[in-house]
N, C-alpha and C. Protein backbone atom coordinates (compact mmCIF):
# COMPACT_ATOMS: atom_id res chain seq x y z
N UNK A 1 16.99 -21.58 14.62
CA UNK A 1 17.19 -20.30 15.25
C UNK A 1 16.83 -19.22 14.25
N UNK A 2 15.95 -18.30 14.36
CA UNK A 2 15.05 -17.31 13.33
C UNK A 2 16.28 -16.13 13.49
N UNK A 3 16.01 -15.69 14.88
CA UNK A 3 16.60 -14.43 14.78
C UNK A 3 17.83 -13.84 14.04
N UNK A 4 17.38 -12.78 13.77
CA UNK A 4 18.67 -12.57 12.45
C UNK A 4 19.59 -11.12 13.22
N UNK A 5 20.71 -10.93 13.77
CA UNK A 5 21.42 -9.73 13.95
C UNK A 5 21.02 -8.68 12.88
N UNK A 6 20.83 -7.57 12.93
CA UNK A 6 20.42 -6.59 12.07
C UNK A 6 21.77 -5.99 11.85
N UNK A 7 21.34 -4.97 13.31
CA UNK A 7 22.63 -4.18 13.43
C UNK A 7 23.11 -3.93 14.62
N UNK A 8 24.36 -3.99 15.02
CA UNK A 8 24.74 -3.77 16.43
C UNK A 8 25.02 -2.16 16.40
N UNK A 9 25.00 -1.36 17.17
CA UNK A 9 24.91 0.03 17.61
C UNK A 9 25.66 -0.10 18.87
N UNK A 10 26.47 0.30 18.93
CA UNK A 10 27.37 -0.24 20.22
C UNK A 10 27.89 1.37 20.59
N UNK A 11 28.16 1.16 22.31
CA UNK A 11 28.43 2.75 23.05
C UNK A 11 27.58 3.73 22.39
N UNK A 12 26.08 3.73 22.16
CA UNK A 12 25.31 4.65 22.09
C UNK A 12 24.88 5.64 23.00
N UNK A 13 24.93 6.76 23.57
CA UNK A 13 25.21 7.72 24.54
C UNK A 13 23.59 7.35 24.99
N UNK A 14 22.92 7.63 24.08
CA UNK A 14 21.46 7.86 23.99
C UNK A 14 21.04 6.24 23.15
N UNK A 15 20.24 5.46 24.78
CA UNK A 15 20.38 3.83 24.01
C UNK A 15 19.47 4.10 22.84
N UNK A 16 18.31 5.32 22.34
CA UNK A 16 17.48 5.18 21.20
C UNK A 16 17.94 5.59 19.97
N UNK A 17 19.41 6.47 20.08
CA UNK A 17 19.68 7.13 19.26
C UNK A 17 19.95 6.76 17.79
N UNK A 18 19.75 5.61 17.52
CA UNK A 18 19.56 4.90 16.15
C UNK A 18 19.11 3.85 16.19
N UNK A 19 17.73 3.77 15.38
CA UNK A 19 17.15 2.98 15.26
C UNK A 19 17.68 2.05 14.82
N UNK A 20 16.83 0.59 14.64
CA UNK A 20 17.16 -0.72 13.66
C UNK A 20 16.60 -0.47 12.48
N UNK A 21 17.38 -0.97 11.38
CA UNK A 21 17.33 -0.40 9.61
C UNK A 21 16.22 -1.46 9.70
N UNK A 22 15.48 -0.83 8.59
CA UNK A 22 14.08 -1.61 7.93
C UNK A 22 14.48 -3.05 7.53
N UNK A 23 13.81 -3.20 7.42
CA UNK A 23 13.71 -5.15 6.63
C UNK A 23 13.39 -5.90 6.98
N UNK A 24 13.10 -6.44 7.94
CA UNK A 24 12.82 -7.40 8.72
C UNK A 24 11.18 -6.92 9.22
N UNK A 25 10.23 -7.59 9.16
CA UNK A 25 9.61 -6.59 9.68
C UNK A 25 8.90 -6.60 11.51
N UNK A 26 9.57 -7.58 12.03
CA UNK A 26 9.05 -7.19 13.75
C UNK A 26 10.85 -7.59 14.22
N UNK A 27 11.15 -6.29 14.93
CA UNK A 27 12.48 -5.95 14.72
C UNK A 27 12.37 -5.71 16.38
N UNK A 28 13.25 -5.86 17.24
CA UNK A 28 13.61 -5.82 18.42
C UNK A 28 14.80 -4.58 19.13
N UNK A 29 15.18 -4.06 19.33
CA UNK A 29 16.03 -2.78 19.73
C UNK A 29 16.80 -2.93 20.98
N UNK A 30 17.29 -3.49 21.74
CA UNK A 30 17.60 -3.78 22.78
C UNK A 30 19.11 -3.20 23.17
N UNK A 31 18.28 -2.36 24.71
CA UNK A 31 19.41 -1.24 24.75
C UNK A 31 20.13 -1.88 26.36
N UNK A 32 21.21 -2.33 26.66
CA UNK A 32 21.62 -2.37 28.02
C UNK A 32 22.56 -1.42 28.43
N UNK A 33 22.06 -0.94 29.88
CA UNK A 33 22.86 0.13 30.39
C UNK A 33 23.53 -0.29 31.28
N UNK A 34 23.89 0.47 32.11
CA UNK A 34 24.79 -0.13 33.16
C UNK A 34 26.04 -0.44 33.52
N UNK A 35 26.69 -1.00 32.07
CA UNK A 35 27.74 -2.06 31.54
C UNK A 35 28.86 -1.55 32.35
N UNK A 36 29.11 -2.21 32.91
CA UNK A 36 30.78 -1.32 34.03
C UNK A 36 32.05 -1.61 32.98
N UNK A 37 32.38 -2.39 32.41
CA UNK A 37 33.37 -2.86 31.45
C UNK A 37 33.72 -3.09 29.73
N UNK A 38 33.84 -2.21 29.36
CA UNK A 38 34.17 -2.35 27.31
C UNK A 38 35.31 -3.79 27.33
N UNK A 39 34.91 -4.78 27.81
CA UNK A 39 35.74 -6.10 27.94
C UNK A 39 34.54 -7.49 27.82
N UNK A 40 34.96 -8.05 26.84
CA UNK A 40 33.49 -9.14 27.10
C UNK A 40 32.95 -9.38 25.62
N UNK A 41 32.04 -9.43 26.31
CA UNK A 41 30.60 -10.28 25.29
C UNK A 41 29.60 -9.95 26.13
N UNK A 42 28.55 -9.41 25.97
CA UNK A 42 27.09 -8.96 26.08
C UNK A 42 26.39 -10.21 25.50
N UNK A 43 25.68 -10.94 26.09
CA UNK A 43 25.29 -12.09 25.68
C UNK A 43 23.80 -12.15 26.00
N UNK A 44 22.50 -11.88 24.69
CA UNK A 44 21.77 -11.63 24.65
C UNK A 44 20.49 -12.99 24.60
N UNK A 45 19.82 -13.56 25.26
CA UNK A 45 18.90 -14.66 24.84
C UNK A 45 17.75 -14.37 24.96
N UNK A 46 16.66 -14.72 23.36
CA UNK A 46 15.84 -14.38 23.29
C UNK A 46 14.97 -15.91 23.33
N UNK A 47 13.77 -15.62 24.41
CA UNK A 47 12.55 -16.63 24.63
C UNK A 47 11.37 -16.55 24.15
N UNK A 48 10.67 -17.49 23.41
CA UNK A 48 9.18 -17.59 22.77
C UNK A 48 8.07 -17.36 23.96
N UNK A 49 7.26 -17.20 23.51
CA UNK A 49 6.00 -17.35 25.02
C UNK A 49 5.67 -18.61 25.21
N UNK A 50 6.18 -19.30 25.87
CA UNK A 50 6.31 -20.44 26.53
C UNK A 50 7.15 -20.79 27.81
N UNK A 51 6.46 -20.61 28.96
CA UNK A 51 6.84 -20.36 30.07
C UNK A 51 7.77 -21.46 30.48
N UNK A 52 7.68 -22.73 29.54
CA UNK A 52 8.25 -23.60 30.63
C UNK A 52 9.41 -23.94 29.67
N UNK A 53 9.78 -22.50 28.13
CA UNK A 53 11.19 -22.77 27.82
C UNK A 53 11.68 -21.51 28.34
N UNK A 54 10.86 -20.93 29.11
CA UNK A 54 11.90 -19.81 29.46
C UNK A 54 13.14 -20.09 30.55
N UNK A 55 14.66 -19.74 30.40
CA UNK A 55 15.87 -20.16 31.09
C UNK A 55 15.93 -22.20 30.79
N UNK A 56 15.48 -22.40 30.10
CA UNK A 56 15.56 -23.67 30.27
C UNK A 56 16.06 -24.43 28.71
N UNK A 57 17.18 -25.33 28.96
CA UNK A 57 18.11 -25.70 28.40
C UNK A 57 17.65 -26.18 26.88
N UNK A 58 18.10 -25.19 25.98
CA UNK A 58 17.45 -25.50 24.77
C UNK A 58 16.05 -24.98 24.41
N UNK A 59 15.94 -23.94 25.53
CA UNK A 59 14.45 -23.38 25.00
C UNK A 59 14.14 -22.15 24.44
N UNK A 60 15.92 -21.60 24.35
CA UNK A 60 15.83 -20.21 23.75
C UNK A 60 14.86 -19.80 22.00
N UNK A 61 14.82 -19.17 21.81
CA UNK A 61 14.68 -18.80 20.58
C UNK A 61 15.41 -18.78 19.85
N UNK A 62 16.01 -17.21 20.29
CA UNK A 62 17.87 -17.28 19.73
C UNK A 62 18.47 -16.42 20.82
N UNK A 63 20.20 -16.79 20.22
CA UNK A 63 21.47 -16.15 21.62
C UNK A 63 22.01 -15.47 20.52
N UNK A 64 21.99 -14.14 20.75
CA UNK A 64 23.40 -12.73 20.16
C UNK A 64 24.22 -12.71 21.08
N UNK A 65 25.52 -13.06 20.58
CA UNK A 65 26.77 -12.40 21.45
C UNK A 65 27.37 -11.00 21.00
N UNK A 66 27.84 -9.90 21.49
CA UNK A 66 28.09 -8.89 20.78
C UNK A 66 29.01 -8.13 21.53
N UNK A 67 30.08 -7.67 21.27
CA UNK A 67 30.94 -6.76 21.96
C UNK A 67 30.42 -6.16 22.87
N UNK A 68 31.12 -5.93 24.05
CA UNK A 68 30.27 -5.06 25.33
C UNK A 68 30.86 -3.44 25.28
N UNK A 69 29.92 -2.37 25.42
CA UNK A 69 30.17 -1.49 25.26
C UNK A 69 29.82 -0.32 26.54
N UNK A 70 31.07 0.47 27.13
CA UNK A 70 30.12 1.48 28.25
C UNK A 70 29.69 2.66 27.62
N UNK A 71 28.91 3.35 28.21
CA UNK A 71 27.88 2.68 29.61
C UNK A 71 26.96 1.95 28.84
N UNK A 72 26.34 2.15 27.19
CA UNK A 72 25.45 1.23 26.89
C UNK A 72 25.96 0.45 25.81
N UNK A 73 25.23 -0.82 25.56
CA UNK A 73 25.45 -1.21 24.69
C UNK A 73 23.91 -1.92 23.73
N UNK A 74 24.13 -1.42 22.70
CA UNK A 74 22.66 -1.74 21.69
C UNK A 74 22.86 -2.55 20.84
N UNK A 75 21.62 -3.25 20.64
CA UNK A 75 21.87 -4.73 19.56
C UNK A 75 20.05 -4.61 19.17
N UNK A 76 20.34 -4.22 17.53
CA UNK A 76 18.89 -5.22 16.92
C UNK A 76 18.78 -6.16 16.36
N UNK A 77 17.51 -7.00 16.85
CA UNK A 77 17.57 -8.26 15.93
C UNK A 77 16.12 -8.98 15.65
N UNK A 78 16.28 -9.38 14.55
CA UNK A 78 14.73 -9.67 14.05
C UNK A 78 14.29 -10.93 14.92
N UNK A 79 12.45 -10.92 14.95
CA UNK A 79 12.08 -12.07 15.64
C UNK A 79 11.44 -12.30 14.68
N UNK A 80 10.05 -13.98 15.15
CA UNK A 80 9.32 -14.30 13.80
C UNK A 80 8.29 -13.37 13.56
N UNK A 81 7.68 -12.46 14.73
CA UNK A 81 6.78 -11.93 13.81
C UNK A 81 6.36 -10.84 15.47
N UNK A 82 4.87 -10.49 15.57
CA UNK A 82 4.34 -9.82 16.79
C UNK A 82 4.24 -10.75 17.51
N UNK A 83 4.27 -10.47 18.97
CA UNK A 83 4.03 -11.48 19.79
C UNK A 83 4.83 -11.15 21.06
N UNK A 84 4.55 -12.03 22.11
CA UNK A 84 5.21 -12.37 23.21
C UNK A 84 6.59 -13.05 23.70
N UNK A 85 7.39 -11.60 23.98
CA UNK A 85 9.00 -12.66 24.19
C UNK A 85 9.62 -12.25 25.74
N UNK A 86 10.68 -13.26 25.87
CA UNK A 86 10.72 -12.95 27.18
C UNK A 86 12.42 -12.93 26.73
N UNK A 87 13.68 -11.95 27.37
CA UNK A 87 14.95 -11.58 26.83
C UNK A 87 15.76 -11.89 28.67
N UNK A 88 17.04 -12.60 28.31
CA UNK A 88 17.65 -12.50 29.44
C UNK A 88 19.11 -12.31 29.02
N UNK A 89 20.41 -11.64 29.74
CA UNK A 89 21.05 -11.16 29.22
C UNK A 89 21.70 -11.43 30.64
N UNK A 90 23.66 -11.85 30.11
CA UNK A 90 24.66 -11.34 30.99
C UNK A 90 25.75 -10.98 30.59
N UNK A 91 26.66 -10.13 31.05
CA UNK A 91 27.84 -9.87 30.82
C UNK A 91 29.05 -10.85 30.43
N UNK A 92 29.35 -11.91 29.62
CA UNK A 92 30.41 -12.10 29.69
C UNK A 92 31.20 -11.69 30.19
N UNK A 93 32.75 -11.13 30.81
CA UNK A 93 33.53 -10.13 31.06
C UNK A 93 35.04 -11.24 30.36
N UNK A 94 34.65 -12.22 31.14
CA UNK A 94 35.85 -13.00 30.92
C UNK A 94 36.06 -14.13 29.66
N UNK A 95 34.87 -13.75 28.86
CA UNK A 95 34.99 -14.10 27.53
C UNK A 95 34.95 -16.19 27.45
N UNK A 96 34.73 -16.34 28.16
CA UNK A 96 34.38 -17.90 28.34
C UNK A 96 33.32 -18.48 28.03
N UNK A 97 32.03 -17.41 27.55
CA UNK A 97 31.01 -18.33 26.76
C UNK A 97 30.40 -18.95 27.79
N UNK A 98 29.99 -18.71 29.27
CA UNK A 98 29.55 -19.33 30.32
C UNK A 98 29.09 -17.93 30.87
N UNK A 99 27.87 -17.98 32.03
CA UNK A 99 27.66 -17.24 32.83
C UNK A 99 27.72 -17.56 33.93
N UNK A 100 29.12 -16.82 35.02
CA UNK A 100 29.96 -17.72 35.72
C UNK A 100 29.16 -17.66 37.27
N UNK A 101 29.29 -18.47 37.81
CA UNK A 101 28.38 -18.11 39.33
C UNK A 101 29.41 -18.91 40.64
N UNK A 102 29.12 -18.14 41.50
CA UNK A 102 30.19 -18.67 42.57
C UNK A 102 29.70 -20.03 43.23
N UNK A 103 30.70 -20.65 44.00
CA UNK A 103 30.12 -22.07 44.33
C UNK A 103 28.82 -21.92 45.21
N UNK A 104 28.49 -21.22 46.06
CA UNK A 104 27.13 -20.92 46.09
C UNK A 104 26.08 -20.54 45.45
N UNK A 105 26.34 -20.51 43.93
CA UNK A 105 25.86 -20.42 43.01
C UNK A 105 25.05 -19.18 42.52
N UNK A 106 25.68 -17.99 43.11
CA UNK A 106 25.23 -16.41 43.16
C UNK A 106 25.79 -16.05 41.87
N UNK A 107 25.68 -15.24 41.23
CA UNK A 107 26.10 -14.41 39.93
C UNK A 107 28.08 -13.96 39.94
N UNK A 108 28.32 -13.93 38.99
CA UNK A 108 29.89 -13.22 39.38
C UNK A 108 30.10 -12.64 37.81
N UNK A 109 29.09 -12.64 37.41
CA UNK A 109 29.54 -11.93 36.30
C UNK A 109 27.56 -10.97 36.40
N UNK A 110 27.46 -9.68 35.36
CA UNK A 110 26.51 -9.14 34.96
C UNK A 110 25.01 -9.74 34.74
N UNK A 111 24.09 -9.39 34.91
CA UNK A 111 22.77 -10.33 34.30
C UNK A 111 21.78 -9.13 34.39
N UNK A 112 21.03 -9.45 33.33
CA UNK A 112 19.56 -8.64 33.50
C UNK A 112 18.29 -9.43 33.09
N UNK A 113 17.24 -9.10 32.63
CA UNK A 113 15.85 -9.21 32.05
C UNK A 113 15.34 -8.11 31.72
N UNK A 114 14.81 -8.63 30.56
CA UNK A 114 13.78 -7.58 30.17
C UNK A 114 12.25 -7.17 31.11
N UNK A 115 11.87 -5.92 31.01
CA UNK A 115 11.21 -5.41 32.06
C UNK A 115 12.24 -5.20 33.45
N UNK A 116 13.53 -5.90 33.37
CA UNK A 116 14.25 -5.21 34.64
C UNK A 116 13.48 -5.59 35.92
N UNK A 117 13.26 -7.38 35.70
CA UNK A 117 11.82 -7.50 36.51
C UNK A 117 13.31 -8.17 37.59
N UNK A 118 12.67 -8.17 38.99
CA UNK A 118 13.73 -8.23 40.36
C UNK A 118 13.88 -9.52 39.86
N UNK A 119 15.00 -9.95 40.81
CA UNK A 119 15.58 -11.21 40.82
C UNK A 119 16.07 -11.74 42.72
N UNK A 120 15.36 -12.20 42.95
CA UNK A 120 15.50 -12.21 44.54
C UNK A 120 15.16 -13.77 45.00
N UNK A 121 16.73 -13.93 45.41
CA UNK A 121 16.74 -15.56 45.61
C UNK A 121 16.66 -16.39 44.32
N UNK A 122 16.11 -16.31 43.54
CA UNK A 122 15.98 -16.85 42.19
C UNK A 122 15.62 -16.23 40.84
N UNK A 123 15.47 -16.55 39.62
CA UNK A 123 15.35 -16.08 38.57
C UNK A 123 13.91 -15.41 38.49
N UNK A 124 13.65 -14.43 37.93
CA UNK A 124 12.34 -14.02 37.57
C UNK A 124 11.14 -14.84 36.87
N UNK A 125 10.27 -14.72 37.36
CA UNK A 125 9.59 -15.83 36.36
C UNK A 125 9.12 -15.48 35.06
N UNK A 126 8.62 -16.43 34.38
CA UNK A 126 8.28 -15.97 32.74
C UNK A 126 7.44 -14.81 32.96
N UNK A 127 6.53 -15.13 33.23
CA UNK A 127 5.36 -13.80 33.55
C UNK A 127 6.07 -12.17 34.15
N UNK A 128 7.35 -12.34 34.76
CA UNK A 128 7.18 -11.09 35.11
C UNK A 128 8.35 -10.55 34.02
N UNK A 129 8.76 -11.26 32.62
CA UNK A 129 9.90 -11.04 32.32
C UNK A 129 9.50 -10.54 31.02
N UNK A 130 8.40 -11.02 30.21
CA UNK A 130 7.62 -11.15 29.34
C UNK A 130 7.46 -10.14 28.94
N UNK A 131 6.91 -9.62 27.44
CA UNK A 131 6.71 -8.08 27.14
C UNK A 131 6.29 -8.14 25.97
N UNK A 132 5.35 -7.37 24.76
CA UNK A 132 4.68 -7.72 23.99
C UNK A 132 6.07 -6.61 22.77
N UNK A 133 5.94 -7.66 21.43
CA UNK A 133 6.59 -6.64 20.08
C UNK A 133 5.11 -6.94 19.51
N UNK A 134 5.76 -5.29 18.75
CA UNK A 134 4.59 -5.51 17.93
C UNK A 134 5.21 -5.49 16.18
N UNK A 135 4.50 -5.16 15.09
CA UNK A 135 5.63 -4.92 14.25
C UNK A 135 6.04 -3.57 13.90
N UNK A 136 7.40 -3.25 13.46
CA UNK A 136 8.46 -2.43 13.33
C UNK A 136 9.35 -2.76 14.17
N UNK A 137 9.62 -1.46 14.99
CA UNK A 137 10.72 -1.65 16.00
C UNK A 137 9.99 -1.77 17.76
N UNK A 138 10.10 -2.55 18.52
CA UNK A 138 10.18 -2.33 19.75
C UNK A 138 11.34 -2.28 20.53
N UNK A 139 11.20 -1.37 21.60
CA UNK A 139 12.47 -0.66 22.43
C UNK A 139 12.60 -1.88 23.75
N UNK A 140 13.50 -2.21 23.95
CA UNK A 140 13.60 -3.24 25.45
C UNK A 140 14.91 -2.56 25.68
N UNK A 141 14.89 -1.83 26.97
CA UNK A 141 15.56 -1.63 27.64
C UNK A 141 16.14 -2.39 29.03
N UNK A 142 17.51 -2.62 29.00
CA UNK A 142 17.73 -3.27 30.03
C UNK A 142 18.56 -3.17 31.41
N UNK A 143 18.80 -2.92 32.77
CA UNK A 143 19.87 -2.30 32.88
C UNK A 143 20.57 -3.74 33.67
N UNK A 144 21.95 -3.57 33.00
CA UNK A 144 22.83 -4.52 34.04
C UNK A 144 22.92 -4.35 35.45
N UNK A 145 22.88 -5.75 35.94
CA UNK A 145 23.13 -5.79 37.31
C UNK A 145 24.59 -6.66 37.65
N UNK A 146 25.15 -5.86 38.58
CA UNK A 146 26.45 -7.22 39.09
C UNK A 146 26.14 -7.16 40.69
């Protein structure tokens, strides 16, 4: 697992309002809005360009868990380099380390993607989730959905 937590920036009014500190040098920024609850874990997973590990068991890159913060909450964290990643994200609320879904198997806790690409009937696919870093900082904005 590469990715390294930089810095968490948490309840930032303005999700850009502080950047990620130098060092690393292709650095990720990831701002989620939305957040209905300061209760939880914001649970961040980052995917390589490889479509067929994206959502799929053991194919992450890397997972940040990080305090949930309203209305936003910000997390940077280094990747291996420029390139193609694909980010999926849910709310913990109830702190169980699971993203909980009802026996029909619908959402019951928060979820997003990067690009904020729809989710209808099923998960987004790699392609529409996907988004290019380059090096320094790139901005991924996300907004929660429940």
């Amino acid at each position: 697992m590469f990715a390294l937590a930089i810095q968490l920036i948490s309840g930032a009014d303005d999700a850009h309002a502080a950047a990620c500190p130098s060092g690393a040098k292709t650095r990720l920024e990831i701002s989620v809005s939305n957040v209905r609850a300061a209760k939880g874990d914001i649970t961040i997973t980052v995917y390589p360009d490889d479509k067929e590990r994206f959502l799929a068991r053991g194919g992450k890159l890397s997972r940040l868990r990080i305090k949930a913060e309203m209305p936003v909450t910000v997390a940077c964290l280094s990747v291996p380099g420029p390139g193609t990643y694909a980010i999926a994200i849910y709310h913990d609320e109830n702190g169980d380390r699971k993203f909980d879904r009802s026996m029909l198997g619908l959402p019951e806790e928060g979820y997003g993607f990067s690009n904020n690409a729809a989710v209808v009937l099923a998960p987004p696919s790699f392609d529409a989730v996907k988004f290019k870093a380059a090096d320094g900082v790139t901005h991924v904005d996300i907004t929660m959905r429940y």
